[in-house]
Protein backbone atom coordinates (compact mmCIF):
# COMPACT_ATOMS: atom_id res chain seq x y z
CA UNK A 1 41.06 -104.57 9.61
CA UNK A 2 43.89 -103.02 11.74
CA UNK A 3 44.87 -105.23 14.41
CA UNK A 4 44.79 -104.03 17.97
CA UNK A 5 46.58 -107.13 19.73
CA UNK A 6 50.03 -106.34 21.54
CA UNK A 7 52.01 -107.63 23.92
CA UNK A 8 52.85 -111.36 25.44
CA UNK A 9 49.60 -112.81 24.72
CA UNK A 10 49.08 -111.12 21.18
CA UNK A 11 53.05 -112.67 20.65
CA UNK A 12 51.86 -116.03 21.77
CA UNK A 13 49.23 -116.39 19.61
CA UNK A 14 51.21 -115.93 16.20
CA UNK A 15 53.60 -118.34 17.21
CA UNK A 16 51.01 -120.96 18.13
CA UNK A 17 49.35 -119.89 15.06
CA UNK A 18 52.02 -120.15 12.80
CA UNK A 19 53.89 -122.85 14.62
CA UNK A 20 51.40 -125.12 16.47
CA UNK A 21 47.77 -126.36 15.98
CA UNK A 22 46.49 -125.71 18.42
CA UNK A 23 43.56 -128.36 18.09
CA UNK A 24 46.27 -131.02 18.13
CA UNK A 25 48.77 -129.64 20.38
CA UNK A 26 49.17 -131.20 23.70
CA UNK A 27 50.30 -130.66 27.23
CA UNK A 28 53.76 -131.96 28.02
CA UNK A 29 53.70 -131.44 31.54
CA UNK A 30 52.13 -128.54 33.89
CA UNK A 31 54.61 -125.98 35.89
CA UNK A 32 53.90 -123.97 39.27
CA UNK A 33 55.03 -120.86 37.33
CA UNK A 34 55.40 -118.82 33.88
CA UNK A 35 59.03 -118.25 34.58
CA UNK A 36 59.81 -122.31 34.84
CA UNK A 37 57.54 -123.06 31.87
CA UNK A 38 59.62 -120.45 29.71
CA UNK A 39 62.84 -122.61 30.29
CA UNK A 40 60.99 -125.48 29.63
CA UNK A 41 60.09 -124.16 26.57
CA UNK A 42 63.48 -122.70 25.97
CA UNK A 43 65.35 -125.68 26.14
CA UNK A 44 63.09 -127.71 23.82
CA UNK A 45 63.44 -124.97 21.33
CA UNK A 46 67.18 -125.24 21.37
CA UNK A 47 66.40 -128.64 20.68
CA UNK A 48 64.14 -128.17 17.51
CA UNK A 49 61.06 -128.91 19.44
CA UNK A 50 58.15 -125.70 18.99
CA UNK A 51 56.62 -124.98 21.99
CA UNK A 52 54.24 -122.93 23.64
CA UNK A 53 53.39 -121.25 27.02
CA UNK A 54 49.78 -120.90 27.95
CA UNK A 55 48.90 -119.61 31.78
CA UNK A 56 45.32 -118.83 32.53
CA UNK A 57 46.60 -115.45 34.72
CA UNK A 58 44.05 -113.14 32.92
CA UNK A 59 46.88 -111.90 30.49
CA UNK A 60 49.53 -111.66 33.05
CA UNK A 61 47.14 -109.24 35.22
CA UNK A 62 46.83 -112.06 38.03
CA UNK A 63 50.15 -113.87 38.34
CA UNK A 64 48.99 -115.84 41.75
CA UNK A 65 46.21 -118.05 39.28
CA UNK A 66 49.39 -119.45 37.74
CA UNK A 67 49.81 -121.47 41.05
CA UNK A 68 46.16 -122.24 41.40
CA UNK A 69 45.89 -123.31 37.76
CA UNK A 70 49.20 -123.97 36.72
CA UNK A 71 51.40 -122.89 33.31
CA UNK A 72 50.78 -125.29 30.13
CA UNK A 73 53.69 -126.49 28.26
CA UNK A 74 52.15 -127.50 24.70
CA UNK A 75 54.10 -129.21 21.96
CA UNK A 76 53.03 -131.35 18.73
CA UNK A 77 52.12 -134.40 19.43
CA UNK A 78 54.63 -135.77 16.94
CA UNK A 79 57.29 -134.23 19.60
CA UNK A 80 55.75 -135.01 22.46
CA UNK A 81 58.03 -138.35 23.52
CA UNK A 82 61.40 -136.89 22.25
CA UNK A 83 60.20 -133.18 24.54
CA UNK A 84 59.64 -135.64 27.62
CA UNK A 85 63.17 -137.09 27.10
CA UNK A 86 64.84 -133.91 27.19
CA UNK A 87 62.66 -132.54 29.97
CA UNK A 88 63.70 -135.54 31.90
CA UNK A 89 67.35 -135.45 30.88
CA UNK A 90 66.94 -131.81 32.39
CA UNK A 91 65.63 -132.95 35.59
CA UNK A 92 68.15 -135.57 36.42
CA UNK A 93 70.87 -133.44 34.81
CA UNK A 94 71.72 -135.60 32.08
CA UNK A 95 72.63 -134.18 28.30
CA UNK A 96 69.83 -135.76 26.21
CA UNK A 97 71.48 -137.55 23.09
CA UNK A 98 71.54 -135.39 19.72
CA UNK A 99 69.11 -137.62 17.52
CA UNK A 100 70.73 -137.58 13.36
């Protein structure tokens, strides 16, 4: 079977399949936007922590239902408590400690 999935939400779905259950991944915390969610998720990566984006916006087609139903920051739960640290050492501007 050829595959006929491209772009951001074909992309999204190999990493969360590869990287992520989905069935036990869970929300970290809710953003306005795509763009702010994507830094989120950024900075957690460059802290060892997989993590996905997921916007109901109809495959990017309707970017004003991010707003209305907000951007999804999913990690494993096993993460979940270490990713809020870091979020929250992000929000007050504080470099979250390197755990060993």
């Amino acid at each position: 079977m050829i595959s006929t999935c491209r772009g951001m939400a074909c992309r999204a779905l190999h990493k969360l399949s590869t990287l992520l259950n989905l069935d036990d991944a869970v929300v970290l915390e809710t953003f306005p936007n795509r763009m702010i969610a994507e830094m989120a998720a950024g900075l957690l990566e460059s802290e060892g922590i997989e993590a996905l984006v997921m916007a109901d916006d109809a495959g990017g087609a309707y970017p004003m239902l991010q707003f209305i139903r907000g951007v999804r920051l999913l990690v494993a739960p096993e993460d979940r408590y270490r990713a809020r640290e870091i979020l929250a050492a992000m929000a007050q501007g504080v470099e979250p400690e390197n755990q060993p």
